[in-house]
Protein backbone atom coordinates (compact mmCIF):
# COMPACT_ATOMS: atom_id res chain seq x y z
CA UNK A 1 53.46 1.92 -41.86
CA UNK A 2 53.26 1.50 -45.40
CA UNK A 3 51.33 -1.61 -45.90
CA UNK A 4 48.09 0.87 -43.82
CA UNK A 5 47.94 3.05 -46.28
CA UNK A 6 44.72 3.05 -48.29
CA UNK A 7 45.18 2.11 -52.51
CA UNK A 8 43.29 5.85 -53.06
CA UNK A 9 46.11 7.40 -51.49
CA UNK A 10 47.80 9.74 -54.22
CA UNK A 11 51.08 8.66 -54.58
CA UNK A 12 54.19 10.23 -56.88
CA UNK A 13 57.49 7.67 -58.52
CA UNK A 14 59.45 10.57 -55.96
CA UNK A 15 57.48 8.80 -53.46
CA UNK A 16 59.43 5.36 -53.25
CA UNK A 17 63.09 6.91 -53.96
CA UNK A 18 63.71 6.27 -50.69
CA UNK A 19 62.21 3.17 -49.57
CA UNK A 20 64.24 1.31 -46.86
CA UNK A 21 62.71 -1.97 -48.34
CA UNK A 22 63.46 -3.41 -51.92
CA UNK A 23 59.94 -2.18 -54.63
CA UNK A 24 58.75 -5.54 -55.21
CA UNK A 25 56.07 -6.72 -56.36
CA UNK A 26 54.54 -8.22 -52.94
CA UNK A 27 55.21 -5.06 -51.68
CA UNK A 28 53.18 -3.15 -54.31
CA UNK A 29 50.55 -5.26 -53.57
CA UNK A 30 51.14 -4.97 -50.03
CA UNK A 31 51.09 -1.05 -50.12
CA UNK A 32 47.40 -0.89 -52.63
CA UNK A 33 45.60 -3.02 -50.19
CA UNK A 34 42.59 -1.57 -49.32
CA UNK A 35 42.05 -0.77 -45.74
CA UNK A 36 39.82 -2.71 -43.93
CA UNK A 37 36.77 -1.49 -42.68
CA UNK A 38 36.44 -1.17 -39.06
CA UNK A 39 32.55 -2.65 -38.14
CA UNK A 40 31.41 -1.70 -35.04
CA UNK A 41 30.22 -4.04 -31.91
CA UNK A 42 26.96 -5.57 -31.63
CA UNK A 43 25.44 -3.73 -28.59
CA UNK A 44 25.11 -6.04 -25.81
CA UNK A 45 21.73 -6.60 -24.10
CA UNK A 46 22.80 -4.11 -21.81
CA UNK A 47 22.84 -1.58 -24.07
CA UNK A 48 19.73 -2.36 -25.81
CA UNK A 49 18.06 -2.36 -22.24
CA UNK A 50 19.92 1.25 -21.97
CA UNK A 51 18.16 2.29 -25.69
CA UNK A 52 14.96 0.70 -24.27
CA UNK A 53 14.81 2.93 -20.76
CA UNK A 54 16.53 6.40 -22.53
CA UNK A 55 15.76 6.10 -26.20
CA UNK A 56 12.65 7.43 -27.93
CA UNK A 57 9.32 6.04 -27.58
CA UNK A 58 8.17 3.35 -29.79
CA UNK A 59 4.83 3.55 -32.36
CA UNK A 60 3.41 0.32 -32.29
CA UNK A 61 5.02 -2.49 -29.06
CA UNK A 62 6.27 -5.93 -29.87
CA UNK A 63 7.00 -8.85 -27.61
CA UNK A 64 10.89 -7.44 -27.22
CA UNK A 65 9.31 -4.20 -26.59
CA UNK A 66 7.13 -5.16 -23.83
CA UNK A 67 9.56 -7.15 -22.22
CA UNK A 68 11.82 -4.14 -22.58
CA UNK A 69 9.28 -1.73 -20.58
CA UNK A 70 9.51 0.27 -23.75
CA UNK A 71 6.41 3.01 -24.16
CA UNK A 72 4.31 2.93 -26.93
CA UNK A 73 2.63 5.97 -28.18
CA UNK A 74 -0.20 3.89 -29.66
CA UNK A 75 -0.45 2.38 -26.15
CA UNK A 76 -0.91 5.91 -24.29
CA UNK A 77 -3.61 6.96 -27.54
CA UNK A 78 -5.12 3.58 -26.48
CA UNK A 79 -5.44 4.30 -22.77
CA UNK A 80 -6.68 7.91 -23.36
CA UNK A 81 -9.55 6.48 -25.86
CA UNK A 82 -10.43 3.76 -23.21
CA UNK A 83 -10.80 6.54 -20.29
CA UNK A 84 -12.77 8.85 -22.64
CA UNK A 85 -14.74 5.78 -23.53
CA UNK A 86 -15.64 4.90 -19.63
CA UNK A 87 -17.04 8.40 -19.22
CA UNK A 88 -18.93 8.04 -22.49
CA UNK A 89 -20.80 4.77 -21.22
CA UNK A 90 -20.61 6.15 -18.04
CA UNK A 91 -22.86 9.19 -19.04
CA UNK A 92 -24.94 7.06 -21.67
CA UNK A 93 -26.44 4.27 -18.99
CA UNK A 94 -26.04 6.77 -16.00
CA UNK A 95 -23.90 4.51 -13.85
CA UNK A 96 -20.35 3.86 -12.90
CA UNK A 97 -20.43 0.19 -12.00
CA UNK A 98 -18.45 -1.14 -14.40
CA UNK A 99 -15.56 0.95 -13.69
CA UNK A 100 -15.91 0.13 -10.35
CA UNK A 101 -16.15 -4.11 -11.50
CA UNK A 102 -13.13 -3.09 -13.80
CA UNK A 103 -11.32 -1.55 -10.51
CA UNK A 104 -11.74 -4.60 -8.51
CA UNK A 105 -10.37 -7.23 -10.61
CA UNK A 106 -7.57 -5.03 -11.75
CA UNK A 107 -5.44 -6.32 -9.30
CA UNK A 108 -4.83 -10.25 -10.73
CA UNK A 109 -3.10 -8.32 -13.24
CA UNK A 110 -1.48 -5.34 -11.07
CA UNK A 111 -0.25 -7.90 -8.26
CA UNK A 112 1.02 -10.60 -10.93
CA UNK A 113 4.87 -11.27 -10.04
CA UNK A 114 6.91 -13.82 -12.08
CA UNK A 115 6.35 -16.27 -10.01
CA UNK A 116 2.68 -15.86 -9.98
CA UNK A 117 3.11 -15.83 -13.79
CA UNK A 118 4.88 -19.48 -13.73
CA UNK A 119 2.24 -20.77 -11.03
CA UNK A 120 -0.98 -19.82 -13.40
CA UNK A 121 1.09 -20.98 -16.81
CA UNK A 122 1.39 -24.93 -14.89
CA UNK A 123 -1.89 -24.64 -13.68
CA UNK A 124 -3.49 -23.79 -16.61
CA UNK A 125 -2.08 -26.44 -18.51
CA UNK A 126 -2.72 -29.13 -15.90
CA UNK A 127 -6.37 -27.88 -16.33
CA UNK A 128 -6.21 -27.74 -20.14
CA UNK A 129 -5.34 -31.16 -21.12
CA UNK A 130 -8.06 -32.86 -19.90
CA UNK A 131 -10.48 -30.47 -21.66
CA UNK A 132 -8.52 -31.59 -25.00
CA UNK A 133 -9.21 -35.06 -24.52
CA UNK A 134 -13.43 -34.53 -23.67
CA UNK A 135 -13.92 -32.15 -26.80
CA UNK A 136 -11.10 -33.24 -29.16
CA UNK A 137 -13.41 -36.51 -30.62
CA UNK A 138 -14.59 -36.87 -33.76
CA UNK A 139 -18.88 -35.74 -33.58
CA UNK A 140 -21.34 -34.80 -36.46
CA UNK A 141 -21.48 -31.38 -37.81
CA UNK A 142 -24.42 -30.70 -35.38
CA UNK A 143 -22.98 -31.65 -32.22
CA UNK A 144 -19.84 -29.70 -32.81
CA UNK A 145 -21.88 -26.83 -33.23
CA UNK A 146 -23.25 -27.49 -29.33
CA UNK A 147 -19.98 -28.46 -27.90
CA UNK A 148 -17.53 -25.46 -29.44
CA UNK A 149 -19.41 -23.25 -27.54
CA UNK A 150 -18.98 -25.12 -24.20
CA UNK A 151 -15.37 -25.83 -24.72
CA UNK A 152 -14.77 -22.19 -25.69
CA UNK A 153 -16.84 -21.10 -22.10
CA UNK A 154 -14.69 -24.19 -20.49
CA UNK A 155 -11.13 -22.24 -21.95
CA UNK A 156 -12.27 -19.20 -20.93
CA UNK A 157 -13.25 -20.12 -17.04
CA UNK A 158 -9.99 -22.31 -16.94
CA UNK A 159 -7.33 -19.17 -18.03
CA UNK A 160 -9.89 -16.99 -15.16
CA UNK A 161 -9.55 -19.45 -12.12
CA UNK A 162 -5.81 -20.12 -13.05
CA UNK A 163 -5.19 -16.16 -13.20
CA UNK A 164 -6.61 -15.82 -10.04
CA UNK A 165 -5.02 -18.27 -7.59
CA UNK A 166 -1.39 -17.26 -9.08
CA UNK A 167 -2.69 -13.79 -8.09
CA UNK A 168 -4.03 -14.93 -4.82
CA UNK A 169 -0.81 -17.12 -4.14
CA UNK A 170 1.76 -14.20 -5.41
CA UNK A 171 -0.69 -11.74 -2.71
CA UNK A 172 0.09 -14.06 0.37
CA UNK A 173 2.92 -15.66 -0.25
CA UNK A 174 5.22 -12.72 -1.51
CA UNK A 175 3.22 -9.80 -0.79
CA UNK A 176 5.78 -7.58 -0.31
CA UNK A 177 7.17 -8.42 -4.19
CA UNK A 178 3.60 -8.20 -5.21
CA UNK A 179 3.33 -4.56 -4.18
CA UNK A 180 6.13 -3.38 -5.64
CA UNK A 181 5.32 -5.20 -8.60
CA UNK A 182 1.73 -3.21 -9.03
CA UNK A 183 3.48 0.09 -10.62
CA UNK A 184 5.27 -2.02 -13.70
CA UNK A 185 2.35 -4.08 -14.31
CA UNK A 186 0.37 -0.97 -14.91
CA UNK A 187 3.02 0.97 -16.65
CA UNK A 188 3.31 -2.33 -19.16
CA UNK A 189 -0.73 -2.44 -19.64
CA UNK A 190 -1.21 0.95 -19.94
CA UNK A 191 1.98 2.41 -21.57
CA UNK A 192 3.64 -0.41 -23.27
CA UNK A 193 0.80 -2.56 -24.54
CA UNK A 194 -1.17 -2.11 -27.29
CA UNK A 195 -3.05 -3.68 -30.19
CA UNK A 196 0.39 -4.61 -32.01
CA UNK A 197 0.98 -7.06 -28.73
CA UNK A 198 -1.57 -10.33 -29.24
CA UNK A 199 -3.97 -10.80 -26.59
CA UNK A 200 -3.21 -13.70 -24.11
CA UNK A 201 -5.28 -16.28 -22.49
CA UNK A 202 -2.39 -16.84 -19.61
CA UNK A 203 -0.09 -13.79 -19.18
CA UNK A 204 3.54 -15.18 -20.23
CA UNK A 205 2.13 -18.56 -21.58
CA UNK A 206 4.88 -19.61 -24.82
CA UNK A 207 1.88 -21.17 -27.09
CA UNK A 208 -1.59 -20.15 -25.99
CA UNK A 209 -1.42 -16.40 -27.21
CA UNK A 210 -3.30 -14.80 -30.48
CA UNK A 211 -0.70 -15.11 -32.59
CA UNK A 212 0.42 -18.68 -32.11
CA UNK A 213 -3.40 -19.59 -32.72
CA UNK A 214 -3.21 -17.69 -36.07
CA UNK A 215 -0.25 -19.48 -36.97
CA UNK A 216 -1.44 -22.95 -36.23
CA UNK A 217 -4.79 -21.74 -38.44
CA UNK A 218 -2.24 -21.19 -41.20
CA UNK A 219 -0.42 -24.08 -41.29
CA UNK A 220 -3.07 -26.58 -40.42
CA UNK A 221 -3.03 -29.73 -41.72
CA UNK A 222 -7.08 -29.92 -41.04
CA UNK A 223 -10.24 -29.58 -44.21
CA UNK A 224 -11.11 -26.01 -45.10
CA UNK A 225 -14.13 -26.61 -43.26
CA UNK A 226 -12.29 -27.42 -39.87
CA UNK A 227 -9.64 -24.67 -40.51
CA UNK A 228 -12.74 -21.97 -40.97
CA UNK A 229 -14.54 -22.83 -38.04
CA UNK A 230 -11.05 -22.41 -35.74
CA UNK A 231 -10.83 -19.61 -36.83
CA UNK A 232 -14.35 -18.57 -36.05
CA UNK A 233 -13.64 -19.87 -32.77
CA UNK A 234 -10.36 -18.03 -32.24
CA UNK A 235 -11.57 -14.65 -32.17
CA UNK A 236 -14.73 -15.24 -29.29
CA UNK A 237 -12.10 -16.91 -27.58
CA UNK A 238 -9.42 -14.32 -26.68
CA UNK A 239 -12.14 -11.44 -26.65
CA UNK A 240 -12.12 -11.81 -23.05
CA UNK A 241 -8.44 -10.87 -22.48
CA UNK A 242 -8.83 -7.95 -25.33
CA UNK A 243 -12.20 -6.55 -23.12
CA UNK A 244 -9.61 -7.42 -20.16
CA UNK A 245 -7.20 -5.33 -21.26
CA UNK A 246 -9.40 -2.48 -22.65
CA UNK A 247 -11.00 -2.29 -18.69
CA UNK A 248 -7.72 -2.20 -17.43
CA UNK A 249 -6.66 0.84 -19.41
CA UNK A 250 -10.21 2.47 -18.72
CA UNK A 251 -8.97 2.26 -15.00
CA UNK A 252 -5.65 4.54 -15.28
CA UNK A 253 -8.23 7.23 -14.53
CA UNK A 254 -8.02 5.71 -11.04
CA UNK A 255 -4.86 3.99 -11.13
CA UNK A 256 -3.28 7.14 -12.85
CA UNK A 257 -1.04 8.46 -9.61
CA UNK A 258 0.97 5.06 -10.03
CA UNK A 259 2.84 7.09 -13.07
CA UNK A 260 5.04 8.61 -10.53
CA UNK A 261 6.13 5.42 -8.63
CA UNK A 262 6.73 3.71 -11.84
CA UNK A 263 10.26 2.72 -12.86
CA UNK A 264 12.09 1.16 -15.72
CA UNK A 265 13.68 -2.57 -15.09
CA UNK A 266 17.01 -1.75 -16.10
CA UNK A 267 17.03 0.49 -12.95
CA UNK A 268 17.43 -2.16 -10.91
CA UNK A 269 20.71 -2.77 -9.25
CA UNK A 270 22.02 0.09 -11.48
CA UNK A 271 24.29 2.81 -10.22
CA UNK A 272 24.04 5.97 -9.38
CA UNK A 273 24.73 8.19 -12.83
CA UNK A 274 22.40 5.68 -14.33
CA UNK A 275 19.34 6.18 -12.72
CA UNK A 276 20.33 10.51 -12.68
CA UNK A 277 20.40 9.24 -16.63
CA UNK A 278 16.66 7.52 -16.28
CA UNK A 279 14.99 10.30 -14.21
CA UNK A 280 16.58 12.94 -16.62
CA UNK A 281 15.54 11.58 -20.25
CA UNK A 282 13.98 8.21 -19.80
CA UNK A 283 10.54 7.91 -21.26
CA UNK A 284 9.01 7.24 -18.09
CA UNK A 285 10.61 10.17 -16.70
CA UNK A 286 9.12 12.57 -19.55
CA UNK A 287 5.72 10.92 -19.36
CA UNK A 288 5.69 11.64 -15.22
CA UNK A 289 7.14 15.11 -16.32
CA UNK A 290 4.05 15.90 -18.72
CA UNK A 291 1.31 14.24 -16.74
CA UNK A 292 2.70 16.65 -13.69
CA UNK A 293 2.59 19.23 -16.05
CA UNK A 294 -1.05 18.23 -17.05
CA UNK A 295 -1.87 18.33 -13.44
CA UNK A 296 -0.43 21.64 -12.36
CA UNK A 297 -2.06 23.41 -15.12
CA UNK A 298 -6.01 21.71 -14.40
CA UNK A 299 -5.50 22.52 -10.87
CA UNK A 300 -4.82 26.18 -11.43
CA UNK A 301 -7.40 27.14 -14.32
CA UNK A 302 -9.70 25.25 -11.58
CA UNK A 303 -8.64 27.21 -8.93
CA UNK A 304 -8.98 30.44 -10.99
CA UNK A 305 -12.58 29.65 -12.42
CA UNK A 306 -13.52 28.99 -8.69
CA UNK A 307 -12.23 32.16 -7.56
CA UNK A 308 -13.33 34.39 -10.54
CA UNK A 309 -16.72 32.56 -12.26
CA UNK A 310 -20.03 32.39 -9.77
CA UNK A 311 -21.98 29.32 -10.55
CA UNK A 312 -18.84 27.46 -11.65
CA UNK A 313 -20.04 24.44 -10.53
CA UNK A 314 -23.69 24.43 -11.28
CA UNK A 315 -22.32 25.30 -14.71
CA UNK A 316 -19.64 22.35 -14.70
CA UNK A 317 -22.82 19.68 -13.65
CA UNK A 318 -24.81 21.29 -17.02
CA UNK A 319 -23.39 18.04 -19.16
CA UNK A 320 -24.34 14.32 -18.25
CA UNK A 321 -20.45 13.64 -19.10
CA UNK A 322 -18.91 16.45 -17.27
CA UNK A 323 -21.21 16.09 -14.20
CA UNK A 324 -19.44 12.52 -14.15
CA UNK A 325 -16.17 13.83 -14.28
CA UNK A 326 -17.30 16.40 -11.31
CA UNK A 327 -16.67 13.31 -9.20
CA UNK A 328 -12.88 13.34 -10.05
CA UNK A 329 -12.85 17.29 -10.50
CA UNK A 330 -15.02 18.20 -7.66
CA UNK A 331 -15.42 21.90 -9.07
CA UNK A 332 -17.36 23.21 -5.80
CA UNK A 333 -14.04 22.14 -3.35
CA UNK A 334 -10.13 21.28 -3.38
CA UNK A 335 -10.07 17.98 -2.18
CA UNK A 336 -6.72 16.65 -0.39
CA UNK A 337 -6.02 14.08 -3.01
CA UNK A 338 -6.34 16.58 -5.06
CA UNK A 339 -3.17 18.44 -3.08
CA UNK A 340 -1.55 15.04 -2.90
CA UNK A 341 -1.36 15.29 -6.80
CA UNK A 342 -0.38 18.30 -6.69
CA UNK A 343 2.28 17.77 -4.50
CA UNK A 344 3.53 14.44 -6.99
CA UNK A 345 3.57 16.44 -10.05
CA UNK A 346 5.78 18.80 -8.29
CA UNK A 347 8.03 16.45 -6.79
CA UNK A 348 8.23 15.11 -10.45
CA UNK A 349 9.35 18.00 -11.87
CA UNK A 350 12.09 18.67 -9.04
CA UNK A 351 13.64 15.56 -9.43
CA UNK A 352 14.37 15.88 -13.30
CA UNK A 353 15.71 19.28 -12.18
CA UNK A 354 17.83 17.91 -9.96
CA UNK A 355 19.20 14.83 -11.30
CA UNK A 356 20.00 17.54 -14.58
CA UNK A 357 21.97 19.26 -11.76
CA UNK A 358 23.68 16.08 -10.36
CA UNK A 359 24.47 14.99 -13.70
CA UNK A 360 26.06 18.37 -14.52
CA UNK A 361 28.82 18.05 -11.98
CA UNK A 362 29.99 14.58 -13.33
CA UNK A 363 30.23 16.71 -16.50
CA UNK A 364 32.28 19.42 -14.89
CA UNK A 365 34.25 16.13 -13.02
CA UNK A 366 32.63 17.46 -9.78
CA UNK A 367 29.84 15.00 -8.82
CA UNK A 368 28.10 15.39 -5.93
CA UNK A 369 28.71 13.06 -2.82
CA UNK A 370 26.70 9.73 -3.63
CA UNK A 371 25.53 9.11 -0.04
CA UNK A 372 23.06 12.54 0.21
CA UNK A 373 22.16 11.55 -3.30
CA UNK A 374 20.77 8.67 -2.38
CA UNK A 375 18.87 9.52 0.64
CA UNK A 376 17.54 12.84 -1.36
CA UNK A 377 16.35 10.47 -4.31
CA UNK A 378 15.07 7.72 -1.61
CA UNK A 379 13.64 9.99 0.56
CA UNK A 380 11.61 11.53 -2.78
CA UNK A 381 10.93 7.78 -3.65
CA UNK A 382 9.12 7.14 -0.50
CA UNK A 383 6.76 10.76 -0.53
CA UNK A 384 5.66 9.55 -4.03
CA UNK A 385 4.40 6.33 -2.85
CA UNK A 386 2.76 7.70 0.06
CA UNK A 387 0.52 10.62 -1.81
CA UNK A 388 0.36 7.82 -4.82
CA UNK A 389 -1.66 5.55 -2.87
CA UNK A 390 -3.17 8.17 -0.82
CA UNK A 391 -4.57 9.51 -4.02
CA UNK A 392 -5.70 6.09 -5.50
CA UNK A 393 -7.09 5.12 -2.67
CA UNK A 394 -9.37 7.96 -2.64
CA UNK A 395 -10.31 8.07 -5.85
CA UNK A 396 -11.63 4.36 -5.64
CA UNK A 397 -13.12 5.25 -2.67
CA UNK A 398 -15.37 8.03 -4.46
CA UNK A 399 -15.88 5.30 -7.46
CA UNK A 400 -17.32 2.99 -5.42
CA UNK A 401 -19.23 5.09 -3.30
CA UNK A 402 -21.11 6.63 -6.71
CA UNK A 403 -21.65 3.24 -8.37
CA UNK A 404 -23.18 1.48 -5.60
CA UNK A 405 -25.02 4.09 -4.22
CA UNK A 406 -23.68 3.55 -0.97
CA UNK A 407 -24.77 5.77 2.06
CA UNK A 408 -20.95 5.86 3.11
CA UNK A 409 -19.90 9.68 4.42
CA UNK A 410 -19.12 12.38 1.64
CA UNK A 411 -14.89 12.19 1.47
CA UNK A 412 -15.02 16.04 0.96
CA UNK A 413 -12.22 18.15 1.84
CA UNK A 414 -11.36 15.93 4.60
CA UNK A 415 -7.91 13.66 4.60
CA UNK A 416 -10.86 10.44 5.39
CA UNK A 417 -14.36 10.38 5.12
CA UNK A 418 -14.47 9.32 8.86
C-alpha cells in the first residue's frame, strides 16, 4: 500500500504515527519511490491493419501503405489529373484510341493475383540474367553508347512479356481469384499509389524497383563517368511503368464503377461488427459514399437541364472537350448504365446507413440477428457487382466503338446494343 505511493505525495510527521511497520530507513526509501510509468502496448499488426482500413487517409503512400490498402489523397488528385488529362489529349488530336489501348492492357495489372505476381518475378529473372552477361562486358565509349540503348529496349520487352504470361497464367489457371482480385488492384493503382511509391519494372520484385536503382547509383563503387551514365539510363528505363501507371489511372473514367465492389484486405475472414465498422468509417467506405454522392447530384442537374433548357445538348456538343465527355454524359438520353449507377450510388449510401443502424444496437447491447445481416449485406454485395460490371462494360463498349470508328449499333437507351 505504502511502498505505491508516488514521492510528490504531500505527506505530514502525523502521517507515520501510526505505522504498523518500524520508520526505517529502507522503508523511507521504499515509500519516495517514484511510481513507475505504465507504457502502453505496441499495437499488433492487427491493429495497424485496423488504423490502415478505419483511420484517416494518408498524404503521400509508402511501401507499408500500399501494402496496407491505405488511400492516398495525392493518389485520388493523381487519378483526377490523369482523367482530365485523357479528355484534354482526347479533344487536342480528336481521337480516343489511346484510352481505348490504355483499356485493353489494363487488365495484366487488374487480373494480377499473388501468384501471378511470384510467376512474372521468376520469370523475369530467368530472362534477366542472361541479358547481364551479353551487355555487362567491358566496350569503348562508342559502342556503349549503341548497346545501352538495346539493353534498355531488351529490359523493357523482358518485364512486358513476363507481366503478361503471369497475367495470362493467373486468367486461366485461377480465374475465379483473378476476378475477384480486379477491384483491389484498381483501388491500389488508383487510390493508394502515387508518385511517393517508386515505379516498378516487375510488380512485387524485392530489387528491380526505382528506388533500389537509386540506391545502387549512390553507393556505386563504379568512375563518375559510369555512375552518370546509370543514372541517365535509369530514368528512360522505368518511364514505361510511370506512363503505365499514369494510363491506368486515366482509365478509372471507365473502370470507375469498380469503387463500389472494392474492399479493404483486413475484411477478409473478419467478423461481423468489423466489417459494420469498415462500411461505416473506412476510407473506402467514405470514398464510395462521396463518389455516390457525386453521381446522384450529375444525374439530377442533368435530368433537370434536360427537362427545363431546349437545345441542351446541341449546347453541351459547343466544346471539343465537352462534346467528348457527351459520350459518357449522353446529354440528349438517360442511358441504362447510367440507371445502373444510379442505382450503386444509392445502394452505397444505404449500406453506411444501415451498418450505422446495426452498429447502434451492439451499442444499446441489442445487435441485430447475424444471419439476416449477412444475407442483407451479401445480397447488397452481389447487386453491386452486377450493375458494376454492367456499367463498365458499357462504358468500354461506347470507348471502343468511338475510337475505332466502328459501324457497331448505337448502345442508346437500350440494356444492349443488339
Amino acid at each position: 500500500m505504502f511502498g505505491q505511493k508516488c514521492a510528490s505525495t504531500p505527506f505530514k510527521r502525523t502521517d507515520f504515527a501510526n505505522l504498523p511497520v518500524p520508520l526505517t530507513a529502507d522503508f523511507i526509501l521504499d515509500y519516495a519511490r517514484p511510481c513507475p510509468r505504465k507504457v502502453p502496448p505496441r499495437p499488433s499488426r492487427e491493429s495497424s491493419d485496423r488504423r490502415g482500413a478505419y483511420g484517416n487517409m494518408r498524404l503521400v503512400s509508402n511501401r507499408e501503405s500500399v501494402a496496407r490498402g491505405e488511400v492516398s489523397i495525392l493518389a485520388i488528385v493523381e487519378t483526377l489529373l490523369a482523367i482530365a488529362l485523357v479528355f484534354y489529349l482526347s479533344a487536342h488530336f480528336n481521337t480516343l484510341r489511346w484510352l481505348a489501348f490504355a483499356t485493353c492492357v489494363s487488365p495484366l495489372l487488374l487480373l494480377r493475383t499473388e501468384e501471378s505476381t511470384q510467376v512474372g518475378i521468376r520469370l523475369f529473372d530467368r530472362w534477366l540474367e542472361p541479358l547481364n552477361e551479353r551487355f555487362q562486358r567491358n566496350r569503348p565509349l562508342w559502342a556503349e553508347a549503341i548497346v545501352t540503348p538495346m539493353f534498355l529496349l531488351s529490359v523493357c520487352l523482358v518485364s512486358f512479356l513476363a507481366r503478361t504470361i503471369a497475367t495470362i497464367h493467373a486468367a486461366f489457371g485461377v480465374p475465379a481469384q483473378a476476378g475477384r482480385a480486379i477491384p483491389k488492384n484498381w483501388s491500389r493503382i488508383s487510390l493508394s499509389i502515387d508518385s511517393g511509391f517508386p515505379p516498378e519494372l516487375i510488380p512485387g520484385h524485392p530489387r528491380d524497383d526505382f528506388q533500389s536503382a537509386l540506391e545502387e547509383f549512390w553507393t556505386g563503387t563504379g568512375t563518375i563517368l559510369g555512375r552518370v551514365g546509370f543514372a541517365i539510363c535509369i530514368f528512360p528505363l522505368f518511364l514505361p511503368a510511370v506512363l503505365y501507371r499514369w494510363s491506368l489511372k486515366g482509365t478509372s473514367i471507365i473502370y470507375a464503377p469498380l469503387v463500389f465492389v472494392a474492399h479493404s484486405t483486413f475484411s477478409e475472414g473478419a467478423d461481423l461488427r468489423t466489417k459494420l465498422e469498415l462500411i461505416k468509417r473506412g476510407d473506402l467506405s467514405r470514398i464510395r459514399v462521396w463518389y455516390g454522392v457525386v453521381v446522384i447530384a450529375a444525374f439530377f442537374v442533368k435530368l433537370v437541364l434536360m427537362m427545363n433548357l431546349p437545345g441542351f445538348a446541341d449546347w453541351w456538343n459547343g466544346h471539343p472537350v465537352s462534346r467528348f465527355l457527351a459520350l459518357y454524359v449522353a446529354p440528349a438520353e438517360i442511358p441504362k448504365w447510367q440507371l445502373a449507377e444510379l442505382a450503386n450510388s444509392v445502394l452505397a449510401i444505404g449500406a453506411m446507413l444501415f451498418a450505422r443502424r446495426a452498429l447502434l444496437g451492439y451499442e444499446l447491447q441489442h445487435p441485430w440477428p447475424e444471419a439476416p445481416v449477412k444475407r442483407i449485406l451479401g445480397f447488397v454485395s452481389g447487386l453491386r457487382w452486377i450493375l458494376a460490371l454492367y456499367a463498365i462494360l458499357c462504358t468500354g463498349y461506347i470507348t471502343m466503338r468511338a475510337a475505332q470508328h466502328w459501324h457497331w449499333p448505337a448502345l442508346g437507351e437500350r440494356w444492349l446494343p443488339w
